[in-house]
Protein backbone atom coordinates (compact mmCIF):
# COMPACT_ATOMS: atom_id res chain seq x y z
CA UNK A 1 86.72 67.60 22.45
CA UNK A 2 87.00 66.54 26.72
CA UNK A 3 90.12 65.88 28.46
CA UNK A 4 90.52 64.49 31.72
CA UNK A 5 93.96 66.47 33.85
CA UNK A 6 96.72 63.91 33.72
CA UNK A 7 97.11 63.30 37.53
CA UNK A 8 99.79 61.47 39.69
CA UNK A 9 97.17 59.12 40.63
CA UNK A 10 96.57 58.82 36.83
CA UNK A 11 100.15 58.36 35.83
CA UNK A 12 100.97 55.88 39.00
CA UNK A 13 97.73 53.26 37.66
CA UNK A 14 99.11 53.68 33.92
CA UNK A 15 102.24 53.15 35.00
CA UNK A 16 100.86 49.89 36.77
CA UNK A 17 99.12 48.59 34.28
CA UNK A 18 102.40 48.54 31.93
CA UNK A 19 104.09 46.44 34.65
CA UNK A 20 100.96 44.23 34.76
CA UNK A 21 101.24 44.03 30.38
CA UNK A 22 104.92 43.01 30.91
CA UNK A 23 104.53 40.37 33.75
CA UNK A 24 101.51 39.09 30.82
CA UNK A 25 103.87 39.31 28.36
CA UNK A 26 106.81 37.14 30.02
CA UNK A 27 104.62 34.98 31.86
CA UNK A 28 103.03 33.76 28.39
CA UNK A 29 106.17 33.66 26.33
CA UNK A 30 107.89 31.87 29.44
CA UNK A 31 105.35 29.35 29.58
CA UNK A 32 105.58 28.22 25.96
CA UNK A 33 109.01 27.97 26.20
CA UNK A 34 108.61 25.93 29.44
CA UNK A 35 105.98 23.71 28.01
CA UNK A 36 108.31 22.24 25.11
CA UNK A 37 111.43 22.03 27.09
CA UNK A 38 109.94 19.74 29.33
CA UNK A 39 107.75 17.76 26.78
CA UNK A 40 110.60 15.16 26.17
CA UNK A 41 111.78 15.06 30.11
CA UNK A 42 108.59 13.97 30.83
CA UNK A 43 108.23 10.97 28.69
CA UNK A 44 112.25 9.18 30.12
CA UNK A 45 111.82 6.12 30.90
CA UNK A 46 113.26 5.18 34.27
CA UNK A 47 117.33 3.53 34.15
CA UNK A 48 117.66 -0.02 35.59
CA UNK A 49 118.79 1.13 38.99
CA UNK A 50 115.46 2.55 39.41
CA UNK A 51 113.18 -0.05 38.62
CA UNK A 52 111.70 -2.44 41.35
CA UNK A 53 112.80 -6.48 42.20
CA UNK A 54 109.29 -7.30 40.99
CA UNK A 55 109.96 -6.66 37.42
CA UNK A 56 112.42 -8.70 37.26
CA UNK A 57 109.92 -11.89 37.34
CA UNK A 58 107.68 -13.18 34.20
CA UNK A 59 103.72 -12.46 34.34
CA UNK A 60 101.72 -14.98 36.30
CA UNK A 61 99.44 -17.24 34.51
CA UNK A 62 97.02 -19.60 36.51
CA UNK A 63 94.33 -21.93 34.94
CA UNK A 64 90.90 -20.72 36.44
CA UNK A 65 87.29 -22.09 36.06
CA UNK A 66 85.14 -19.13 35.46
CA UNK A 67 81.83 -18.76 33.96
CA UNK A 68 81.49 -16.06 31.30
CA UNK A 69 79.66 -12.83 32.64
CA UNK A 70 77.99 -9.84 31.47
CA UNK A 71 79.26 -5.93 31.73
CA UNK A 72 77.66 -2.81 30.44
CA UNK A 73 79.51 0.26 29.36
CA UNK A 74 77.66 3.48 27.77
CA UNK A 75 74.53 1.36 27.15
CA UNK A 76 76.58 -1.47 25.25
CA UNK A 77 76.64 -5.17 27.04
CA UNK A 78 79.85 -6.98 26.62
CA UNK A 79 80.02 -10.86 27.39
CA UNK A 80 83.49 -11.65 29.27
CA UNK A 81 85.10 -14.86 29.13
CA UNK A 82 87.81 -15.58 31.62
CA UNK A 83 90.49 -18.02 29.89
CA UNK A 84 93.27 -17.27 32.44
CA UNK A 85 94.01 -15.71 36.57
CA UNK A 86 97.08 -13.25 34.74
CA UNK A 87 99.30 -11.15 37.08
CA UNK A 88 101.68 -8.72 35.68
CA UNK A 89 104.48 -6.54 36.81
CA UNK A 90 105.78 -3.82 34.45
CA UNK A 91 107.31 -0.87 32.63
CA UNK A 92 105.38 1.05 30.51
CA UNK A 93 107.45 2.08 27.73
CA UNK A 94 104.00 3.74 25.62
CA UNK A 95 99.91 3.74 25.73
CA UNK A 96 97.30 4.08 23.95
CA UNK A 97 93.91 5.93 25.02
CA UNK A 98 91.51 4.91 23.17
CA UNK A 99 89.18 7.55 24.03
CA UNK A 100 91.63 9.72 21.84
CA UNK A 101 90.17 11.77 19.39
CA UNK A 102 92.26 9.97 16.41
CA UNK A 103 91.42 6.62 17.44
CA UNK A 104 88.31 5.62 15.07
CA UNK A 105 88.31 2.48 15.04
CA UNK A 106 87.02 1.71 18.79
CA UNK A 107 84.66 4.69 18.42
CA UNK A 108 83.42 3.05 14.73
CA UNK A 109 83.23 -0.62 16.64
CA UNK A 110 81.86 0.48 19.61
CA UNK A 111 84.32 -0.84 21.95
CA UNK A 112 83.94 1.43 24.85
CA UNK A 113 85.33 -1.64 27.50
CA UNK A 114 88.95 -1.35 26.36
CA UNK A 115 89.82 2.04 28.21
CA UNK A 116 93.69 1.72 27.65
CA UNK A 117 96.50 -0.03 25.69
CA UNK A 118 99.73 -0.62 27.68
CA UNK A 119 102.85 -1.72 26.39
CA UNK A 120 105.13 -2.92 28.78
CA UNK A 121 108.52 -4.72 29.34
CA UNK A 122 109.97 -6.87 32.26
CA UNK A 123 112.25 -9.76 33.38
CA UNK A 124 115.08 -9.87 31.01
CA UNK A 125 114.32 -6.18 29.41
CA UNK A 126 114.48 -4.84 33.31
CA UNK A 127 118.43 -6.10 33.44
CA UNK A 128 119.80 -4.17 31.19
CA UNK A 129 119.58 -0.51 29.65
CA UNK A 130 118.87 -1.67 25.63
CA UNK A 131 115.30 -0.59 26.31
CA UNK A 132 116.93 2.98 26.50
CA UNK A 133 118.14 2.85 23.34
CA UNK A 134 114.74 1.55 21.63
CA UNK A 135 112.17 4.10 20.58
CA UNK A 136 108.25 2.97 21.61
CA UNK A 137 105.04 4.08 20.04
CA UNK A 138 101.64 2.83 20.41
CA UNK A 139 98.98 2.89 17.78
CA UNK A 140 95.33 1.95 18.39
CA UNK A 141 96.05 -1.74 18.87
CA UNK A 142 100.14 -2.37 18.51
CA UNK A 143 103.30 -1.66 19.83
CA UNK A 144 105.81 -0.85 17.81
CA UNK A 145 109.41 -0.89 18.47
CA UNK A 146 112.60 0.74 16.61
CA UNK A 147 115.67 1.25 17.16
CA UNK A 148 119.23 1.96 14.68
CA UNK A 149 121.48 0.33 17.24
CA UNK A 150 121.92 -2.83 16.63
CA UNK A 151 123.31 -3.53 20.16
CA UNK A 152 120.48 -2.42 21.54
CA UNK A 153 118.04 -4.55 18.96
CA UNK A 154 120.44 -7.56 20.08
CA UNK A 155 120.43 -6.90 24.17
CA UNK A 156 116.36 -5.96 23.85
CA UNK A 157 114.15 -9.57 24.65
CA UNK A 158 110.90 -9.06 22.54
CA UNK A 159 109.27 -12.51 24.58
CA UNK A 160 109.75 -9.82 27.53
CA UNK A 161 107.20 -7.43 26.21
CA UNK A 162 103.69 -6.97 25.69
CA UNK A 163 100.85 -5.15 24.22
CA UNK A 164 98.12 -4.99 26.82
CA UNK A 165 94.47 -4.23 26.14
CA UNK A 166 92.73 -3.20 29.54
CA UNK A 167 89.51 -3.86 29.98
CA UNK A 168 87.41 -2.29 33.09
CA UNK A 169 83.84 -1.06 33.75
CA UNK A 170 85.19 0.04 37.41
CA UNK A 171 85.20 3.93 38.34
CA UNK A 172 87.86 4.02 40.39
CA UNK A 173 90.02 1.07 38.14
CA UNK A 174 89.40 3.64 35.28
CA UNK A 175 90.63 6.34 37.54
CA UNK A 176 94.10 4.28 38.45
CA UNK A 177 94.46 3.36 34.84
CA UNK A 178 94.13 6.65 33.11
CA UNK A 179 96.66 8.22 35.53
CA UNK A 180 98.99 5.79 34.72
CA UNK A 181 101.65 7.32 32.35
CA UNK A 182 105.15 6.60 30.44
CA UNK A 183 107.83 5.78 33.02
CA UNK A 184 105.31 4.34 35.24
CA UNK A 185 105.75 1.06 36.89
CA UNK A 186 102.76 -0.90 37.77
CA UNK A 187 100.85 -4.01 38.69
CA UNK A 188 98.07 -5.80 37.06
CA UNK A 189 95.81 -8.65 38.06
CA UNK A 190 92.69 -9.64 36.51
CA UNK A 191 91.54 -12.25 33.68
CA UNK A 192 93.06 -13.42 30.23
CA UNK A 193 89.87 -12.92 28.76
CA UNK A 194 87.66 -13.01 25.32
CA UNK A 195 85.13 -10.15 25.08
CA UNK A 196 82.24 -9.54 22.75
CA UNK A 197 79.07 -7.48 22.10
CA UNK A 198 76.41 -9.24 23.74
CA UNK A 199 74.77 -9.52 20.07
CA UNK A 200 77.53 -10.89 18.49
CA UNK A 201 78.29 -8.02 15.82
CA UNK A 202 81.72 -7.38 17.74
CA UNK A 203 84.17 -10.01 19.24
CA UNK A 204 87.91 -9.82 20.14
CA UNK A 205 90.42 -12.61 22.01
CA UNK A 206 93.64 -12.87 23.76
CA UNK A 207 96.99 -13.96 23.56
CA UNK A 208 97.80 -16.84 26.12
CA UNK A 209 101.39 -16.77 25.49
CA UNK A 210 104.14 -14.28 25.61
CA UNK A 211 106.28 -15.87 22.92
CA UNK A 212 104.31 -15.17 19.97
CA UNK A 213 104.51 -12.20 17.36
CA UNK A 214 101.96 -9.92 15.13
CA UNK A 215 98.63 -10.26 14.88
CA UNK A 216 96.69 -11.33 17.95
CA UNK A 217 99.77 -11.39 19.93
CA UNK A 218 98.29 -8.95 22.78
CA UNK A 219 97.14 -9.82 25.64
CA UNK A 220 93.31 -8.92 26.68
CA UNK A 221 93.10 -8.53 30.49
CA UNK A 222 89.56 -8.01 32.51
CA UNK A 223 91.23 -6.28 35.05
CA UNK A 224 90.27 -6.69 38.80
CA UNK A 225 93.44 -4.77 40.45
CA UNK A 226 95.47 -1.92 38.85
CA UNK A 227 98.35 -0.30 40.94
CA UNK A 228 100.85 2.31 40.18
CA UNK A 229 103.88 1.04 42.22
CA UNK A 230 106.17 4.06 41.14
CA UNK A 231 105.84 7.14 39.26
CA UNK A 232 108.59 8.46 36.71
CA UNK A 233 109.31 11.85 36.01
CA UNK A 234 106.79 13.47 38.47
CA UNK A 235 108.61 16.45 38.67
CA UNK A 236 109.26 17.04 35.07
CA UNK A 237 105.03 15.97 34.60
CA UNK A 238 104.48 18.91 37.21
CA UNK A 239 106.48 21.65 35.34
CA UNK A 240 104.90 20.36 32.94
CA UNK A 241 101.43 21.31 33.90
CA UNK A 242 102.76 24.40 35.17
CA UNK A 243 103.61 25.33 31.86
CA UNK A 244 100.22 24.65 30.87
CA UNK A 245 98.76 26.66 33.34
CA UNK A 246 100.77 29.30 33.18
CA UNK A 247 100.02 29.84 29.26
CA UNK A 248 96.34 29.82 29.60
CA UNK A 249 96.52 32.38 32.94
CA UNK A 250 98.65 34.65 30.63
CA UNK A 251 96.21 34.25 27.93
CA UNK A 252 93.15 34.72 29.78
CA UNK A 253 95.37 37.49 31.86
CA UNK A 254 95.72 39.37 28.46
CA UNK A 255 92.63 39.25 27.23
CA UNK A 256 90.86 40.68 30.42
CA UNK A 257 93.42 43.36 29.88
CA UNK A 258 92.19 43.87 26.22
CA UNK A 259 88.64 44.35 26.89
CA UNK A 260 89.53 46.33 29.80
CA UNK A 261 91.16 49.28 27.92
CA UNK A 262 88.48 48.56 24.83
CA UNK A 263 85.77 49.17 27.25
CA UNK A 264 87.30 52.32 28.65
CA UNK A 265 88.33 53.84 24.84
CA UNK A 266 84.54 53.51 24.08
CA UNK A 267 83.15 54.91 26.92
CA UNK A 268 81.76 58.66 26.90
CA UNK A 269 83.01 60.76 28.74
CA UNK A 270 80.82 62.73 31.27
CA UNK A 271 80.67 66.03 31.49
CA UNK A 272 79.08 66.27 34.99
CA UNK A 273 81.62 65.24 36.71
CA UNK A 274 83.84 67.86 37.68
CA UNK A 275 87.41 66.66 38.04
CA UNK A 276 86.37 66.48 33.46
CA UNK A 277 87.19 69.82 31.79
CA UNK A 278 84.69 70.08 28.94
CA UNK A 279 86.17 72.54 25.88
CA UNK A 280 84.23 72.65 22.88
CA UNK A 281 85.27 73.87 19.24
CA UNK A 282 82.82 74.92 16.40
């Protein structure tokens, strides 16, 4: 059997590395906590007092003469045709990535042009607060809308919302349009447009009109310009991360810790060194 004396110095680091298991401890359990009482802050949507004079006007639609063009994406080449110059100004209420790991059916298709799904609302839906009352979801190519007040469901102005599918081969347009989040307000200008696989085996259109309903009712933009005009919620999204960050530190924290005092059980002890008492038993 070996000892080692149990020194100050000895008691002061064990004593330290308690206080270092504790801070761990709280630090992990805090950030869980934090992380899901912030999950629904972050997603408000904005009230009417905060939203900007430019959502108060319909999208812009503008005949155009363009010829169709070519893009490639991931090796695929998608023919564009430009139907209509489209500017809009809106609220996103929910999106859709379609990079998401549950969304099959772009992965199965091989669409790899339509980044993100929008929904948005504007002009009469930016007057009053119904949209408040109205729950949004977005699936891999619809909106969807519900509400169980009916005073809501009467106030809300569905010809003032729309499903957008973005298309965009552009870095730093990819960049803009995956930062963009719930709450958001934005701008987009680009194309009304028809896209296909250059071969044929995959084609999708566009709506050109914001009145109609169900199927093919979303609009397919080309975009050229994406802006973020005002963020929601940034200080709930930061907490947010925090939380995030804060877990996985802990985590990581605690398992350094782990190995740590797994390393140190296992090791022998030496017998050379001479602050080690040595007594042996037969």
């Amino acid at each position: 059997m070996r000892t080692k004396p149990y020194t100050n110095e000895a008691r002061f680091l064990d004593e330290v590395q308690d206080a270092i298991r504790k801070v761990v401890r709280v630090a992990f359990v805090g950030g869980i906590v934090l992380f899901f009482l912030t999950l629904f802050p972050k997603k408000r949507l904005p009230g009417t007092d905060a939203l900007l004079e430019d959502l108060l006007f319909e999208p812009g639609q503008w005949e155009v003469d363009l010829e169709p063009f070519e893009v490639e994406v991931r090796g695929t080449v998608y023919a564009i045709t430009p139907l209509y110059e489209y500017e809009l100004f809106g609220l996103i209420v929910s999106c859709h990535d379609s990079g998401s790991w549950w969304d099959v059916y772009h992965k199965r298709w091989g669409d790899h042009l339509n980044l993100r799904d929008f929904c948005v609302i504007w002009g009469a839906n930016a007057t009053n607060d119904a949209y408040q009352r109205i729950k949004f979801s977005s699936g891999d190519w619809t909106c969807y809308c519900q509400t169980r007040d009916p005073q809501a469901w009467g106030q809300f102005d569905m010809n003032s919302l729309s499903n957008n599918h973005l298309l965009s081969e552009n870095k730093e347009i990819n960049k803009a349009l995956l930062r963009a989040r719930r709450g958001d307000q934005i701008r987009v200008y680009g194309y009304l447009a028809e896209y296909a696989h250059r071969d044929g085996t995959f084609k999708r259109g566009t709506s050109t009109t914001r009145t109609d309903h169900g199927n093919g009712a979303c609009e397919t933009i080309y975009v050229e310009e994406f802006e973020i005009l005002k963020r929601a919620n940034v200080f709930w999204h930061w907490l947010h991360g925090f939380s995030k960050l804060l877990v996985l530190g802990s985590a990581g924290a605690w398992a350094v810790l782990f190995f740590k005092e797994l390393a140190a059980v296992s090791r022998p002890a030496n017998c050379d060194d001479s602050s080690i008492v040595c007594v042996g038993r037969d």
